[in-house]
Protein backbone atom coordinates (compact mmCIF):
# COMPACT_ATOMS: atom_id res chain seq x y z
CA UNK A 1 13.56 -18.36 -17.19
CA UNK A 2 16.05 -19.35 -13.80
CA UNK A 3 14.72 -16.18 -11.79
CA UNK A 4 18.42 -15.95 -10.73
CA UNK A 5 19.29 -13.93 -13.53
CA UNK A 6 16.26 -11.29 -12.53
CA UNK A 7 18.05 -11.34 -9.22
CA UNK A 8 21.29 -10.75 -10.83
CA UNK A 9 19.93 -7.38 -13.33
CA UNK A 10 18.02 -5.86 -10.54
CA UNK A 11 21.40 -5.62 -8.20
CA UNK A 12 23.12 -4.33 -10.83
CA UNK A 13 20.57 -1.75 -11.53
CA UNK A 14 20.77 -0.67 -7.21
CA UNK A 15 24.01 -0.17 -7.29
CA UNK A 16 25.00 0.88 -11.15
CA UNK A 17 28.46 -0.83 -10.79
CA UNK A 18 29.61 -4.85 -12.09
CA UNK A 19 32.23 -4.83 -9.81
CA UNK A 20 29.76 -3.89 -6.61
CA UNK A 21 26.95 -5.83 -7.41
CA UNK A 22 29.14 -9.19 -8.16
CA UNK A 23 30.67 -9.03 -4.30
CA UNK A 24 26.91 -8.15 -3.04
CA UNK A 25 25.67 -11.37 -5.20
CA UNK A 26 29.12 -13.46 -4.30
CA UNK A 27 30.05 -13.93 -7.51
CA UNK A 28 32.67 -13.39 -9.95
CA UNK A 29 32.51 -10.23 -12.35
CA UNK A 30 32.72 -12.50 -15.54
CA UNK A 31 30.36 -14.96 -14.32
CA UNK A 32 27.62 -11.77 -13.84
CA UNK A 33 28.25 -10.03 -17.04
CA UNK A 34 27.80 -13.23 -18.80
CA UNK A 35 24.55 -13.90 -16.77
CA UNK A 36 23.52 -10.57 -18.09
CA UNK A 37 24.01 -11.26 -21.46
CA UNK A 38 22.54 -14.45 -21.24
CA UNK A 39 19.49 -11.97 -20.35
CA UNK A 40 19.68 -9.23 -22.83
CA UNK A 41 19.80 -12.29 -25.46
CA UNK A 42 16.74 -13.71 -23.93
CA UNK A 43 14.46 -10.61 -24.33
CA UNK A 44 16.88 -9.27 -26.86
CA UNK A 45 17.18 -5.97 -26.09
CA UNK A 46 20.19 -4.28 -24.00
CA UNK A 47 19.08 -3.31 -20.74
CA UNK A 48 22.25 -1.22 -19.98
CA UNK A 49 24.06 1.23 -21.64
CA UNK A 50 28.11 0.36 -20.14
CA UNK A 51 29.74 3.43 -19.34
CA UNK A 52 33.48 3.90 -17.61
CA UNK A 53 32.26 3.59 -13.91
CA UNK A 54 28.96 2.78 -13.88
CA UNK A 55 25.63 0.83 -15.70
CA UNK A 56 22.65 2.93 -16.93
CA UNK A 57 19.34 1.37 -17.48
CA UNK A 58 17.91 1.45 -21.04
CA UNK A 59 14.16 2.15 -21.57
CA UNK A 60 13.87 -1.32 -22.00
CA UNK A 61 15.87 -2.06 -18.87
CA UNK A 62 13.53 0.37 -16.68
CA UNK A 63 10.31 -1.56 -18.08
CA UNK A 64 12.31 -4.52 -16.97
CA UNK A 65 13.04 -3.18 -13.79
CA UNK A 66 9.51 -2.85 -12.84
CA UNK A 67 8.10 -6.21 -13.40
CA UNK A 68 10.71 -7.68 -12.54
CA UNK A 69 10.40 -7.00 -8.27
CA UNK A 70 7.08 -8.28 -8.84
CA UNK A 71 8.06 -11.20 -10.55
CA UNK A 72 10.15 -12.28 -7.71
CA UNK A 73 7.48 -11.07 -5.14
CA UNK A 74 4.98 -13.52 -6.73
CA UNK A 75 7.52 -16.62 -7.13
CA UNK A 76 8.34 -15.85 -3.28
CA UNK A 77 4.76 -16.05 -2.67
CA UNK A 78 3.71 -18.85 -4.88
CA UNK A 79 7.07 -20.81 -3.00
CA UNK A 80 5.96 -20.34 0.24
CA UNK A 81 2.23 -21.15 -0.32
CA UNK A 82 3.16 -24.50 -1.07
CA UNK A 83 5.68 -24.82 1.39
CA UNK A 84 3.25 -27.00 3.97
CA UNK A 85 3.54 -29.35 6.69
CA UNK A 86 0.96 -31.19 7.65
CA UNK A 87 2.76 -31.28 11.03
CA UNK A 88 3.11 -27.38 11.85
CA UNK A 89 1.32 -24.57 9.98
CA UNK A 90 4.15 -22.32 8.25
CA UNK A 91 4.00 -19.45 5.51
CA UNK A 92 3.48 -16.12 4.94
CA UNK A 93 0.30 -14.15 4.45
CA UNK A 94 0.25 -11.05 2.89
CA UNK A 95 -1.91 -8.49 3.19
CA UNK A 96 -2.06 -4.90 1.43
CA UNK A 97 -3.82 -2.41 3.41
CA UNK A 98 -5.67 1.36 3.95
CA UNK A 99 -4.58 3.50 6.41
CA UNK A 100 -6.73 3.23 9.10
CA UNK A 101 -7.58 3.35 12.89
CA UNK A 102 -9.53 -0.16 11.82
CA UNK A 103 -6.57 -2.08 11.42
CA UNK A 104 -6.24 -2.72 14.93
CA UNK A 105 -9.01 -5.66 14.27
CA UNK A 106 -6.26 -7.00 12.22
CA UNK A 107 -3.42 -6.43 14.46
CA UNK A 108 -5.62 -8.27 17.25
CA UNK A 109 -6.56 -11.36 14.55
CA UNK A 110 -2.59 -11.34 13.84
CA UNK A 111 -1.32 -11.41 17.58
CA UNK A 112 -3.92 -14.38 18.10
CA UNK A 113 -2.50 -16.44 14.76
CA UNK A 114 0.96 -15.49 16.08
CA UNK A 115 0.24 -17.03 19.32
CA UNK A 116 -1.34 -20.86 18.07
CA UNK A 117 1.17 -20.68 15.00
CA UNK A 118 4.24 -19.31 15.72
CA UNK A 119 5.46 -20.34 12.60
CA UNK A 120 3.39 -18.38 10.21
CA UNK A 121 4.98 -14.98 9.25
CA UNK A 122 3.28 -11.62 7.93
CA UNK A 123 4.44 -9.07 5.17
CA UNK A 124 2.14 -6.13 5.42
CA UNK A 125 2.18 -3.73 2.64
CA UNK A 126 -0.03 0.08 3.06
CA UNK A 127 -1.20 1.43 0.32
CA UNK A 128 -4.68 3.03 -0.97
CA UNK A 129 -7.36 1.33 -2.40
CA UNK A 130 -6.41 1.28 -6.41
CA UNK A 131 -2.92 0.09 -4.62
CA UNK A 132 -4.68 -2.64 -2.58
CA UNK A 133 -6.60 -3.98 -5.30
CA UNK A 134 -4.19 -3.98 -7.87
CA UNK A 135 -1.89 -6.14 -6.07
CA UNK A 136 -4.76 -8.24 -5.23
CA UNK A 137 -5.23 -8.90 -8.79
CA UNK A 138 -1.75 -9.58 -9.37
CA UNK A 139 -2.05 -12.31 -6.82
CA UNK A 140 0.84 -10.71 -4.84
CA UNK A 141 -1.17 -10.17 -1.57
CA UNK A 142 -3.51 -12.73 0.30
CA UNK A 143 -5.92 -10.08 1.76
CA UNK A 144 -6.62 -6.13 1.41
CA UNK A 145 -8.00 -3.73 3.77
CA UNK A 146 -10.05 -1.04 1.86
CA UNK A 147 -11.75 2.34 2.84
CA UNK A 148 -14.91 3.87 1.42
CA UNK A 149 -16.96 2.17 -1.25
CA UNK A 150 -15.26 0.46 -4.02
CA UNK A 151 -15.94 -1.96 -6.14
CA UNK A 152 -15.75 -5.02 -5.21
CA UNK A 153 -17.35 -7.39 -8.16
CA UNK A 154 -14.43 -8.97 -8.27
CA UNK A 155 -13.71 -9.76 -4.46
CA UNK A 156 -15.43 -11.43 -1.34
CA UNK A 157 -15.72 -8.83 1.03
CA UNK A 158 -16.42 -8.38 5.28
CA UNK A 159 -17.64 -5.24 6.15
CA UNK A 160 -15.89 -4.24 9.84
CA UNK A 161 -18.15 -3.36 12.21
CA UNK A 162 -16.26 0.28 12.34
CA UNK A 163 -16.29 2.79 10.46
CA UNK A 164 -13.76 5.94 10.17
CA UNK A 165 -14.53 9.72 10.24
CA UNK A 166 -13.61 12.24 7.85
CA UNK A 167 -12.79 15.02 8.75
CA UNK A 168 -10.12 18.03 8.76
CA UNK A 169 -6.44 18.58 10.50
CA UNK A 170 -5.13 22.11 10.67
CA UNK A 171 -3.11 24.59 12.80
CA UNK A 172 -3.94 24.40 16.36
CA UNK A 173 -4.17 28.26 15.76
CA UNK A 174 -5.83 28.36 12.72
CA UNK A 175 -9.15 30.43 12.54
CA UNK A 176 -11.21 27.06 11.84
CA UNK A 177 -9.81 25.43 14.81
CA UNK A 178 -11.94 27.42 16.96
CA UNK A 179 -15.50 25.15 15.98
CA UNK A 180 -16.55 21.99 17.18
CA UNK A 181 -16.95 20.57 13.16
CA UNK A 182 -16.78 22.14 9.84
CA UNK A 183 -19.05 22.61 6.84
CA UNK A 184 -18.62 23.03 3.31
CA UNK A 185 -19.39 26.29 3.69
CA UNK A 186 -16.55 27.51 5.85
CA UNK A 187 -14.02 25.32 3.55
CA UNK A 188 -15.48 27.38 -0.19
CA UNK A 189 -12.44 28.10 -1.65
CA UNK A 190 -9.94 27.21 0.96
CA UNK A 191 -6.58 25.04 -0.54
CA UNK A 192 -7.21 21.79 0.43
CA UNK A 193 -4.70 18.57 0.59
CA UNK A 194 -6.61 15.25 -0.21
CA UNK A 195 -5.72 11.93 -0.70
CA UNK A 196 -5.75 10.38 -4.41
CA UNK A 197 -8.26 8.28 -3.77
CA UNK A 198 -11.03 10.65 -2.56
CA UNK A 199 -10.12 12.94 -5.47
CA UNK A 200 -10.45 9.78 -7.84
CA UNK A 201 -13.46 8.27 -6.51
CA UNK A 202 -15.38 11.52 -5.90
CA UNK A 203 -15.89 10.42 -2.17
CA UNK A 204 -16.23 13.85 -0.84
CA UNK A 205 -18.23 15.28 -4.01
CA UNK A 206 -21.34 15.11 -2.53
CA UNK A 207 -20.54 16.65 1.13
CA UNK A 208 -18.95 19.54 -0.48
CA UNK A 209 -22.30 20.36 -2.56
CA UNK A 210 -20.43 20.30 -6.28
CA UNK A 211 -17.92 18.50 -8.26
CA UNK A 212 -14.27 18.48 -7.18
CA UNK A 213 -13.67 21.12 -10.13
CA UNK A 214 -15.51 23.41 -7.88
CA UNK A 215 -12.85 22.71 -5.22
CA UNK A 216 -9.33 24.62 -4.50
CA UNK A 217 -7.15 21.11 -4.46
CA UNK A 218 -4.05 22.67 -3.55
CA UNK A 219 -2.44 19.74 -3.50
CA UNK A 220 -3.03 15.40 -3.47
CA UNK A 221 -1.34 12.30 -1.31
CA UNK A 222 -1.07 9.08 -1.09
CA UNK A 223 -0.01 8.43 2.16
CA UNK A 224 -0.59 10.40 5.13
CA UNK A 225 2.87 11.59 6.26
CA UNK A 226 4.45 13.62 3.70
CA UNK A 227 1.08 15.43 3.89
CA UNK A 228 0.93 16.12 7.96
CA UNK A 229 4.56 18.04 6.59
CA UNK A 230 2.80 20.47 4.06
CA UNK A 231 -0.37 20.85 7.00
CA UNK A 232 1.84 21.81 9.78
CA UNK A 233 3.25 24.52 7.35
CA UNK A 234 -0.27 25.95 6.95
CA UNK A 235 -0.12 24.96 3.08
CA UNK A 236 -3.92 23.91 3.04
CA UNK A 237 -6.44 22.29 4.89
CA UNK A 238 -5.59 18.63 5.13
CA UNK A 239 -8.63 16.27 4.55
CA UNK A 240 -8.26 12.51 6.07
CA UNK A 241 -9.53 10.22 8.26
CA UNK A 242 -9.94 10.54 12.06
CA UNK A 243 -7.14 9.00 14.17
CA UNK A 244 -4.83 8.58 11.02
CA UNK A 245 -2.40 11.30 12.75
CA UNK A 246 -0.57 10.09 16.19
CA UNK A 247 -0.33 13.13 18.65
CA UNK A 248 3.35 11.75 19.47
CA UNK A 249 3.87 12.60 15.92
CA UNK A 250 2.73 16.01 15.65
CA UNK A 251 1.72 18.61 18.21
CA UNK A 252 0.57 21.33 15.60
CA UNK A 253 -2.59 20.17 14.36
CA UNK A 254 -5.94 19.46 15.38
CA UNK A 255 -8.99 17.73 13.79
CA UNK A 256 -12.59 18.79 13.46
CA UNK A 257 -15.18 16.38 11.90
CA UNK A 258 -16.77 17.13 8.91
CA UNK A 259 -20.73 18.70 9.84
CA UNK A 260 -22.43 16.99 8.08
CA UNK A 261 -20.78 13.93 9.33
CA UNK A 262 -19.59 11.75 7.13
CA UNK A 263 -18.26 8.22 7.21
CA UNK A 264 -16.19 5.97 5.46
CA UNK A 265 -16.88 1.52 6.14
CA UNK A 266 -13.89 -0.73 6.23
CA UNK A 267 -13.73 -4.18 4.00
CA UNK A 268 -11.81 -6.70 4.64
CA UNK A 269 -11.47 -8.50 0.75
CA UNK A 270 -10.04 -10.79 -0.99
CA UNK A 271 -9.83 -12.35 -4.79
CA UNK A 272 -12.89 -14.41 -5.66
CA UNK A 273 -10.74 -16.59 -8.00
CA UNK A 274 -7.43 -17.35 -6.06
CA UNK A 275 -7.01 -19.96 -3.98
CA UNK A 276 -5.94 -19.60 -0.88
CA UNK A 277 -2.74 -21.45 1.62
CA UNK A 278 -3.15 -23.08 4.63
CA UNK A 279 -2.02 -20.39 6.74
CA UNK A 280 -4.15 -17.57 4.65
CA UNK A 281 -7.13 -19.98 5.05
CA UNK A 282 -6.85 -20.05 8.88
CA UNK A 283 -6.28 -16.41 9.17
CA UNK A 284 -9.38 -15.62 6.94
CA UNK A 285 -11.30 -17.88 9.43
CA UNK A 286 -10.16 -16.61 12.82
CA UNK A 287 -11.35 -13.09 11.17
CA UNK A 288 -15.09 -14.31 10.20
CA UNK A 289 -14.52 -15.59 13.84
CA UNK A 290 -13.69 -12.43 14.99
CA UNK A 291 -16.41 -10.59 13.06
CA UNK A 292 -18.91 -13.33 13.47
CA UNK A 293 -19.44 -14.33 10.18
C-alpha cells in the first residue's frame, strides 16, 4: 500500500473538508477523492460518510485513523534508520519517556551526541510506563525511560544511579503542609489524585497499609499538569514524584515526602529483539559510558 494515500485520509479527517485538505496536500480535489476511493476499495469499507460541507469518519474510518499515525510513525522511523553514511552519522533516535527529575542524565548524554554528531536528531515522546513500553513494542521508539518496577522480561534494562521520591504536593496553607513528611495515617480517607500507573501497578499499596480499594482516589492522571490544576484548587491531595513540579510553574503548592520514605529507581530500556541504527547504537553506548556499564 503507497503510504501516500494514508497521508491523504488522515488530512482529510483534520480538517473534515475535500476542498481544504486538497490545497493543504497541493493537489487537485478530483485527484484526492479518487485517491480516497482507491482506499475505501482497498480495505473495502467507507471511511467517510460525505455530507454538504464537511467529511465524517465512519467507525471503520476512526479504527483507521488510529493505526494509521502509527503506520507512518514507523515507516518514518524504519526510513531514517537506514538512511546511513558511512561518512557522517545521521538519523533520528527516539526515545519515549517517564516524567522525571532523572532525565537530566539523558539530556546531558543528548547535549554530548549533539556536540560529536551534529547531524543526528531526537524526537522525544513523555508518556508513563504502559505508554513507554507499548511503543517500545511497536518498534516506534529506540529507547524508554521507566519509573518504579516493571517488568522488564522483555527489555535490556540500566538501572540510573538515582532514584525519585514520592511524595505529596498540596496548598501551601493546607493543614498537612505544616509537617516535615507525611504518613498513611494522616492521608486515611483524604481524596487523593494519583497517576494511572501507581493506581495500576499497586506501587503505593503497600506504604498506605491496604489495597487501593481502601483508598479515597478522588481522581487519576497521566501526566502531571492537568493535575497541578485540580491540586492548586484544593481538589485532593496530589501524589507524584519529587521535583516533577517547577516552582516557576506554580507558587501554591508544596511537597512533603512520604514517612516512611519511599522510592521509585529509574531504567533506562530497550527491546531485546530490535535491532538497533547507527546513531541509536552510539547513543546507547555513550549512556553505558555515562553510567559505567
Amino acid at each position: 500500500m503507497d503510504t501516500r494515500l494514508l497521508e491523504y485520509f488522515l488530512t482529510i479527517a483534520q480538517e473534515e473538508n475535500m476542498t481544504r485538505a486538497a490545497e493543504i496536500l497541493h493537489v487537485t480535489q478530483p485527484t484526492l477523492s479518487k485517491q480516497l476511493n482507491k482506499l475505501e476499495d482497498l480495505f473495502g469499507v467507507k471511511l467517510f460518510h460525505r455530507e454538504s460541507r464537511r467529511m465524517v469518519l465512519t467507525k471503520e474510518g476512526y479504527v483507521l485513523r488510529n493505526r494509521a499515525k502509527s503506520i507512518l510513525d514507523l515507516t518514518d522511523k524504519t526510513f531514517n534508520d537506514l538512511q546511513k553514511s558511512e561518512e557522517v552519522i545521521h538519523g533520528t533516535i527516539k526515545l519515549s519517556v517517564a516524567e522525571s527529575d532523572g532525565f537530566r542524565h539523558l539530556v546531558k548524554i543528548i547535549k554530548q551526541i549533539h556536540q560529536k554528531y551534529p547531524m543526528i536528531t531526537f524526537d522525544i515522546h513523555s508518556g508513563d510506563a504502559f505508554t513507554v513500553t507499548e511503543q517500545l513494542d511497536q518498534g516506534l521508539v529506540d529507547f524508554g525511560l521507566l519509573v518504579g518496577t516493571p517488568n522488564l522480561e522483555k527489555y535490556h534494562a540500566l538501572k540510573l544511579p538515582k532514584e525519585d521520591r514520592w511524595g505529596i504536593f498540596m496548598k501551601n496553607e493546607d493543614p498537612l503542609a505544616a509537617y516535615d513528611a507525611i504518613s498513611p495515617k494522616q492521608l486515611k480517607k483524604q481524596p487523593l489524585i494519583l497517576s494511572n500507573q501507581a493506581l495500576k501497578t499497586n506501587e503505593l499499596t503497600g506504604w498506605l497499609g491496604g489495597s487501593m480499594e481502601e483508598a479515597n482516589i478522588f481522581t487519576t492522571y497521566n501526566l502531571i499538569n492537568n493535575a497541578i490544576l485540580m491540586a492548586e484548587e484544593g481538589l485532593g491531595y496530589l501524589v507524584a514524584l519529587d521535583k516533577l513540579i517547577d516552582s516557576n510553574k506554580t507558587d501554591k503548592l508544596v511537597f512533603r515526602p512520604l514517612h516512611p520514605q519511599m522510592n521509585a529507581p529509574l531504567y533506562f530500556i530497550w527491546h531485546q529483539h530490535h535491532v538497533l541504527s547507527s546513531a541509536a547504537s552510539i547513543f546507547l553506548e555513550a549512556v553505558r559510558t555515562f553510567l559505567s556499564y
